[in-house]
Protein backbone atom coordinates (compact mmCIF):
# COMPACT_ATOMS: atom_id res chain seq x y z
CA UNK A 1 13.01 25.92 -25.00
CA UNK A 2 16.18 27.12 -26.50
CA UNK A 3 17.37 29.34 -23.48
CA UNK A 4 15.87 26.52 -20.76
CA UNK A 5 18.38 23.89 -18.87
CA UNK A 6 16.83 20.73 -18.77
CA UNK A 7 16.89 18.42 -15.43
CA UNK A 8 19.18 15.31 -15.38
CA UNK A 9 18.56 14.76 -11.50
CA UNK A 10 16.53 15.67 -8.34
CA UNK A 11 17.17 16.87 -5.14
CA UNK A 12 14.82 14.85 -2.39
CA UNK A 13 14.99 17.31 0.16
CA UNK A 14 12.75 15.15 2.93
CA UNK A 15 11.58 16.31 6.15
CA UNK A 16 13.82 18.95 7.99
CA UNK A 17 17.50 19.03 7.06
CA UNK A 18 18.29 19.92 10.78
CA UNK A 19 17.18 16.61 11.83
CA UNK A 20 18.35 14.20 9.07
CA UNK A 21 20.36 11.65 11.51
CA UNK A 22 16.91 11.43 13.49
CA UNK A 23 15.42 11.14 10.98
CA UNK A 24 17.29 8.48 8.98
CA UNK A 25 17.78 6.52 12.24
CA UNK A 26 13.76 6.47 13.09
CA UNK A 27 13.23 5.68 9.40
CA UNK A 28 14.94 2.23 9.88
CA UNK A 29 13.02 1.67 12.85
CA UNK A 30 9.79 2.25 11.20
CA UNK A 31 11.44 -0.12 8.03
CA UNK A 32 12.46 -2.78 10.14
CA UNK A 33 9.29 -2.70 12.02
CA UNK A 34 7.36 -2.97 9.04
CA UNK A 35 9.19 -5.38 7.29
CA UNK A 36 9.40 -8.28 10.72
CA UNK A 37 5.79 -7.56 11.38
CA UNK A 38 4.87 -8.64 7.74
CA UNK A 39 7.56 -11.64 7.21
CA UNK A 40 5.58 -12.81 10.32
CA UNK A 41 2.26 -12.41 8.77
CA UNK A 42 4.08 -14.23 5.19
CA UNK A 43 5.71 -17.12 7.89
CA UNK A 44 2.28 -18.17 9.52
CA UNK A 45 0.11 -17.88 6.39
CA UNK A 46 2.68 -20.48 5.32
CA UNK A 47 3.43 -22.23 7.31
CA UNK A 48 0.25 -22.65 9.01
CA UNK A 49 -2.19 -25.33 7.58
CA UNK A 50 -5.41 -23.99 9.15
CA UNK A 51 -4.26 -20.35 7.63
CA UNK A 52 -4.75 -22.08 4.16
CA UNK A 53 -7.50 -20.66 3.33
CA UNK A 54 -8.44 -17.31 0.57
CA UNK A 55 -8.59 -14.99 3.02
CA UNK A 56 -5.16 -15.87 3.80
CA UNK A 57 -3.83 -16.38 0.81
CA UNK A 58 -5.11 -12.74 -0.24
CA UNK A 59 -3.73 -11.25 3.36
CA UNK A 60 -0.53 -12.79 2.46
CA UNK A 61 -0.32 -11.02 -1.39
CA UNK A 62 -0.89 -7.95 0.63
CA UNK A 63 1.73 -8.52 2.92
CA UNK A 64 4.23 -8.99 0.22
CA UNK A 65 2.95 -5.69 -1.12
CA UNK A 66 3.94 -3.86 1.87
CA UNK A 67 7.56 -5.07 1.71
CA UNK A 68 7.83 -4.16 -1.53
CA UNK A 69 5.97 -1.00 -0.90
CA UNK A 70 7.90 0.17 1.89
CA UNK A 71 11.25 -1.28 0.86
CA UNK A 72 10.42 1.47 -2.65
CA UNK A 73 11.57 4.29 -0.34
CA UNK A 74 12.29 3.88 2.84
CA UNK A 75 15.63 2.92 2.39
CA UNK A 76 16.56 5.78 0.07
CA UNK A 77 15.33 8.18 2.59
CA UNK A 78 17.56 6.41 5.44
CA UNK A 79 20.52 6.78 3.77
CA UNK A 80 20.27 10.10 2.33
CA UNK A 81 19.73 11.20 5.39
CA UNK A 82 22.99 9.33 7.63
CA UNK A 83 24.91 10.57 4.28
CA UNK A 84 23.51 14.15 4.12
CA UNK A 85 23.05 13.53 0.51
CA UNK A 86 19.82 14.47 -1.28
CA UNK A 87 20.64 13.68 -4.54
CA UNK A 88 18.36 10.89 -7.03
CA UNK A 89 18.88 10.69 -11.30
CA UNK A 90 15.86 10.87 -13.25
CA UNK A 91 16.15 7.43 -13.85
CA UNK A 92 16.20 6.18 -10.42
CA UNK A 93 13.55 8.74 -9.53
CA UNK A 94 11.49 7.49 -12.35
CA UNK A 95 12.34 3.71 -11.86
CA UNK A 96 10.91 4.68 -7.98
CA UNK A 97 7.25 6.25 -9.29
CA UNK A 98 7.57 3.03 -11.18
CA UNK A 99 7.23 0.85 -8.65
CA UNK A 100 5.46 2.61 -6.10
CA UNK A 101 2.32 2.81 -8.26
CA UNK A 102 2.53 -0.65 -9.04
CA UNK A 103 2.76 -2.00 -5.54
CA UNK A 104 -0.18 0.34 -4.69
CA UNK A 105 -2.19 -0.13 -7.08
CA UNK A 106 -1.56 -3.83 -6.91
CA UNK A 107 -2.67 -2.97 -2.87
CA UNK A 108 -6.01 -1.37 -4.23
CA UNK A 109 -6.79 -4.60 -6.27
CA UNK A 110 -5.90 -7.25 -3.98
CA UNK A 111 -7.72 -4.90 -1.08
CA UNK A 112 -10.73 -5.46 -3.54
CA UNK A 113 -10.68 -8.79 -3.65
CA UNK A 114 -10.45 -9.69 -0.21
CA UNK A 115 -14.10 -7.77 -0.21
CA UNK A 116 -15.29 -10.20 -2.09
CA UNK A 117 -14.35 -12.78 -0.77
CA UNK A 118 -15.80 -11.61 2.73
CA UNK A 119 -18.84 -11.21 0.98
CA UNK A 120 -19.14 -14.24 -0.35
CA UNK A 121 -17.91 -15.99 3.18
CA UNK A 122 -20.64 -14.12 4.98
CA UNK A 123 -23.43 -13.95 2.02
CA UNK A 124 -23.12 -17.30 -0.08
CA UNK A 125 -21.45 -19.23 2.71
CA UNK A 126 -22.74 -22.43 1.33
CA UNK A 127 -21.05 -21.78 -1.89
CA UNK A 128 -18.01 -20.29 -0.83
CA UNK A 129 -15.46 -23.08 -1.59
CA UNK A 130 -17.28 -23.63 -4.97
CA UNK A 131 -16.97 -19.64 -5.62
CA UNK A 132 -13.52 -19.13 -4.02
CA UNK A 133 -11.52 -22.17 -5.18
CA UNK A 134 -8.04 -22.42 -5.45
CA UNK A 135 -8.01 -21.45 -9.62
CA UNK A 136 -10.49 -18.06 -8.32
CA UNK A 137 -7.77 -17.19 -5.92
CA UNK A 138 -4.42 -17.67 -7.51
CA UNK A 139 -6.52 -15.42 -10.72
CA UNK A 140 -7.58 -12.66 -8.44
CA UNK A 141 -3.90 -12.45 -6.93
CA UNK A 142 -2.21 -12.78 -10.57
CA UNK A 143 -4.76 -10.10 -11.96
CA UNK A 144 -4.12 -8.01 -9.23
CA UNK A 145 -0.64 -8.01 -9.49
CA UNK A 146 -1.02 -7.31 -13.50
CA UNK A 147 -3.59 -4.82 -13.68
CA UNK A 148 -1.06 -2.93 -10.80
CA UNK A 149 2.12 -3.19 -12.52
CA UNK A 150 0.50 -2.39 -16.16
CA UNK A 151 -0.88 0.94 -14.23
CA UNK A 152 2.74 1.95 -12.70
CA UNK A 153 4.03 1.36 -16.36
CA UNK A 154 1.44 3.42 -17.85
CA UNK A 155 1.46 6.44 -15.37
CA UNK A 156 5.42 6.61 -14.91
CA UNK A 157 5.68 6.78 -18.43
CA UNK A 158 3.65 8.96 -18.90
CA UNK A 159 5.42 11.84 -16.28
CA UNK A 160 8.35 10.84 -17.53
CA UNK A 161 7.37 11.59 -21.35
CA UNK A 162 7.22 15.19 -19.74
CA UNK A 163 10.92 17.24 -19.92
CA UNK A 164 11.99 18.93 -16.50
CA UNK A 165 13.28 22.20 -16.15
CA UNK A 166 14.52 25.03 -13.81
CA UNK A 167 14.43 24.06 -10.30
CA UNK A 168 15.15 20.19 -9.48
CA UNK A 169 14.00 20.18 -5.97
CA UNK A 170 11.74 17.96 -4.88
CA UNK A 171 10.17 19.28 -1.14
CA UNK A 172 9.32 15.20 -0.41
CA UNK A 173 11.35 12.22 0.45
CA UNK A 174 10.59 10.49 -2.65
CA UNK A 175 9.96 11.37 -6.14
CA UNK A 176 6.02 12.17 -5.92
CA UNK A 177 3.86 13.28 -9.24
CA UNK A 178 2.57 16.67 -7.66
CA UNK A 179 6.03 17.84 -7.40
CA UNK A 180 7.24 16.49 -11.17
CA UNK A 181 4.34 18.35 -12.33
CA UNK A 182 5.00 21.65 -10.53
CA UNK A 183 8.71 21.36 -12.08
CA UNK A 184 7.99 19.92 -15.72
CA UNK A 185 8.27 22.55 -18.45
CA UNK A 186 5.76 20.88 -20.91
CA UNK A 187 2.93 23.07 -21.91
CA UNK A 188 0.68 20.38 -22.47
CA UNK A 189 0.16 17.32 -19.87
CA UNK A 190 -2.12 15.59 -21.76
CA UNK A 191 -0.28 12.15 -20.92
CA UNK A 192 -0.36 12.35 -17.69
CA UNK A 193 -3.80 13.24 -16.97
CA UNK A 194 -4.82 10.60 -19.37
CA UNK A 195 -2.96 7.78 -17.15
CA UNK A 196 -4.36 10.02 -14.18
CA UNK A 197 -7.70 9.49 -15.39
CA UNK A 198 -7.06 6.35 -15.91
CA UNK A 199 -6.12 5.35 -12.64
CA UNK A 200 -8.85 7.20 -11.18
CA UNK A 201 -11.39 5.42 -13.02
CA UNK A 202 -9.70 1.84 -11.62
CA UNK A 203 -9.70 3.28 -8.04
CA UNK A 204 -13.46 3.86 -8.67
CA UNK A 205 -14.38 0.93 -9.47
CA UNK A 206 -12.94 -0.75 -7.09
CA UNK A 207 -13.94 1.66 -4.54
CA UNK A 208 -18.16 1.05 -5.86
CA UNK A 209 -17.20 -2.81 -5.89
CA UNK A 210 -15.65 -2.55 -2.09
CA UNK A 211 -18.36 -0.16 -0.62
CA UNK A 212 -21.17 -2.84 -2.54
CA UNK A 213 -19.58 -5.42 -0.94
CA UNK A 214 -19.77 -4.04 2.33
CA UNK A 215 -23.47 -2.44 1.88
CA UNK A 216 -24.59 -6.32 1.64
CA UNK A 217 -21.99 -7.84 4.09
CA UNK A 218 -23.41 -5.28 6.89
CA UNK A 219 -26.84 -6.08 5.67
CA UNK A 220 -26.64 -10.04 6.31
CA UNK A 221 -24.92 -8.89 9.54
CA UNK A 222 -27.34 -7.35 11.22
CA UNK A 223 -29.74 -10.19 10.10
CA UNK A 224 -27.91 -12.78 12.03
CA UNK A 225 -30.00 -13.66 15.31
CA UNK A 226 -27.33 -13.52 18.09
CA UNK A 227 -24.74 -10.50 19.41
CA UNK A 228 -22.00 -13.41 19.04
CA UNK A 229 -22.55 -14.40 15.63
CA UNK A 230 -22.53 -10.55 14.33
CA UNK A 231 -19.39 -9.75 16.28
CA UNK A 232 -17.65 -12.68 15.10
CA UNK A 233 -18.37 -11.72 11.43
CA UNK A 234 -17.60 -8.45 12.09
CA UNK A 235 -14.65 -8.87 13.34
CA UNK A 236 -13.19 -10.51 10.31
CA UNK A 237 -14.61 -7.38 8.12
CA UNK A 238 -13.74 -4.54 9.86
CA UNK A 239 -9.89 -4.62 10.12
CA UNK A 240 -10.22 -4.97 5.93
CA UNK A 241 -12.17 -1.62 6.00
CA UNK A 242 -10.10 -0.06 8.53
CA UNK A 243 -6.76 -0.70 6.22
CA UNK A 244 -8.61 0.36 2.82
CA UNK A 245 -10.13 3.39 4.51
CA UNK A 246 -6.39 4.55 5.47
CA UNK A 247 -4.74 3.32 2.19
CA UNK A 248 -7.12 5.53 0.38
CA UNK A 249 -7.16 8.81 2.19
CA UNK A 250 -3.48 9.00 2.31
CA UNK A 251 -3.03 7.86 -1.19
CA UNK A 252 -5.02 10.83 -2.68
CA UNK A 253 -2.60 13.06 -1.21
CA UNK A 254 0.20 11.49 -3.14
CA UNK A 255 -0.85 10.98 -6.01
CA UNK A 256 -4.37 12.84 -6.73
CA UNK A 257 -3.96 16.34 -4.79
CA UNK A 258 -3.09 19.49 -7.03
CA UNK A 259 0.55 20.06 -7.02
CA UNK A 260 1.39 23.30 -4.91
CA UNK A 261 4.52 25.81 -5.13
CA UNK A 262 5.63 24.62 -1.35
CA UNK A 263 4.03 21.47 0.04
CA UNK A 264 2.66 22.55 3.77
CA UNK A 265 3.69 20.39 6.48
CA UNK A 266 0.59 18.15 6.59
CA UNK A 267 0.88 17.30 3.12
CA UNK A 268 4.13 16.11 4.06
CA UNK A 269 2.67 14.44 6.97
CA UNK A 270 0.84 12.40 4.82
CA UNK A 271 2.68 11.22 2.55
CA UNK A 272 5.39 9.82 5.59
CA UNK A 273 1.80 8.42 6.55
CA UNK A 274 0.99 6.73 3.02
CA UNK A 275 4.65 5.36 2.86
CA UNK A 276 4.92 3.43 6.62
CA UNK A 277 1.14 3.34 8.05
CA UNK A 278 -0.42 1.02 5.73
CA UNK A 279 2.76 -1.71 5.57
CA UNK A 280 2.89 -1.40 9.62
CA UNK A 281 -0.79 -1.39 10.67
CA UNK A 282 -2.11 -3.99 7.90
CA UNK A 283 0.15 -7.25 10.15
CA UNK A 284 -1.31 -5.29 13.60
CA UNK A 285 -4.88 -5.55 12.30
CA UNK A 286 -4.75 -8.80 10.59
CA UNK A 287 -3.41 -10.47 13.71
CA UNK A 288 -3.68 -8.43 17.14
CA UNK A 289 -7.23 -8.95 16.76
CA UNK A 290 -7.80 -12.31 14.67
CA UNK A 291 -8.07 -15.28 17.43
CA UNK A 292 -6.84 -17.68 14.33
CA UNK A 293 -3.66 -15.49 13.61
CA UNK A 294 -2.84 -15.84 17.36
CA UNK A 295 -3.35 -19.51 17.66
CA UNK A 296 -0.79 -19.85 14.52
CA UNK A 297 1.44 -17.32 16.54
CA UNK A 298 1.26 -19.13 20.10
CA UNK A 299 2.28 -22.15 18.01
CA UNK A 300 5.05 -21.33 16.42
CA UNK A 301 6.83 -20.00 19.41
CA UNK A 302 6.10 -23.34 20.83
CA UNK A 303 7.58 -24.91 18.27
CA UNK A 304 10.58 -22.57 18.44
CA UNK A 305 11.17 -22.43 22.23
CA UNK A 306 10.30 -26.00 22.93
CA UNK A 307 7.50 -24.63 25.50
CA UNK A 308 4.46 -22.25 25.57
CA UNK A 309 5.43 -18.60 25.67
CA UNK A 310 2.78 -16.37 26.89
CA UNK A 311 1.14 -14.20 24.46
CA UNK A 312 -2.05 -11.54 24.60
């Protein structure tokens, strides 16, 4: 270690440098996009007394996960790129892996248990607002939000007990652990595949509790006597699967895949996918498609135009 230069910064060298204005412009589309569509999902869960319910309440933990989410590194892409500068300290590169895995993570639990609570909806409906209660709820969100940010602090500490040396490039638009590992020095990364392992074991589980969930929710399904009844619980089911589905596959190239010596252009791909898909198509799920969501939406725009504005 006595000939090596340690790292005391990064260089994020996103997408294509020949493209960075269209780039940094169609970023803050994609941000500002993301971040109306889910202050409209936060306004009419609020706002909304009929939306006061634990599927709501859970939707609307999620939403503020998004904003969080996307606001992590969206904005640090945008303006490297209008500035044509790629630079990011360890700190603030560490401080970003910080909260990233918390917010997803924190995703991944509250994800979970919105499964339960459609299984319980659709499986125990006659004790659902025994089981689900208001003290349930606000526990599931707060543990959720714990158990995330207590894995962020975990795994970003434990990359960043790792010293970094040689090359500082970083071939993604944000700090991601497959490239810290490719440029870390250490001989032994015992810390971080112990927080790795950690984290995989939580995804697990929550995967085996989700895919449970849904084994009996399909189950009582198909048991219900008329083609209306199954699409209508359907219907409030499958946008949750769709958005888990997504949140996972992309995730596992972020944080899971083995890192390589140059990331190929799909693994690029999808990590721009893992960063602005989930926070823009959970609100287009959730509401496009939810006749209860609409009726909130129809209302407000009453309210706020003094007359009924048409809406799909």
């Amino acid at each position: 270690m006595a000939n090596v230069t340690l790292v005391t910064g990064f260089l994020l060298l996103g997408l294509s440098s020949a493209q960075e204005l269209l780039y940094g412009g169609l970023s803050l589309l994609i941000y500002g996009a993301a971040l109306a569509s889910n202050l409209l999902i936060l306004t009419l869960t609020t706002m909304e007394p009929q939306l006061q319910t634990p599927m709501y309440f859970f939707l609307k933990n999620l939403s503020v996960l998004d904003v969080f989410l996307v606001s992590v590194t969206i904005p640090k892409f945008a303006v490297n790129s209008l500035t044509h500068t790629n630079s990011i300290s360890v700190l603030g590169c560490a401080f970003q892996l910080l909260l990233m895995t918390s917010f997803s993570a924190g995703e991944i639990f509250v994800l979970t248990a919105m499964s339960y609570d459609r299984y319980v909806a659709i499986c125990r409906p006659l004790h659902y607002e025994a089981i689900m209660n208001d003290g349930a709820c606000v526990w599931g969100a707060g543990i959720s939000w714990a158990m995330g940010g207590l894995f962020g602090a975990v795994y970003a500490a434990g990359t960043f007990s790792m010293p970094f040396c040689g090359s500082k490039v970083i071939p993604q638009f944000f700090c991601d652990v497959p490239s810290l590992l490719r440029i870390s020095c250490s001989e032994t990364l015992k810390i971080v595949y112990a927080s790795l392992g950690i984290g995989i074991c939580l995804a697990t589980v929550c995967f085996v509790c989700i895919v449970t969930s849904y084994i009996y929710i399909f189950s009582a399904v198909l048991k219900i006597p008329t083609t209306n009844g199954q699409s209508k619980a359907f219907s409030t089911c499958l946008p949750h699967l769709i958005v888990f589905t997504v949140f996972i596959i992309t995730a596992y190239f972020v944080y899971l895949k083995p890192p390589s010596n140059i990331p190929s252009a799909v693994d690029r791909l999808l990590s721009v996918l893992y960063m602005v898909v989930p926070p823009i198509l959970n609100p287009v799920t959730y509401s496009l498609r939810n006749n209860d969501m609409q009726r909130a939406l129809r209302k407000l725009l009453r309210n706020t135009y003094g007359q009924e504005v048409p809406f799909m």
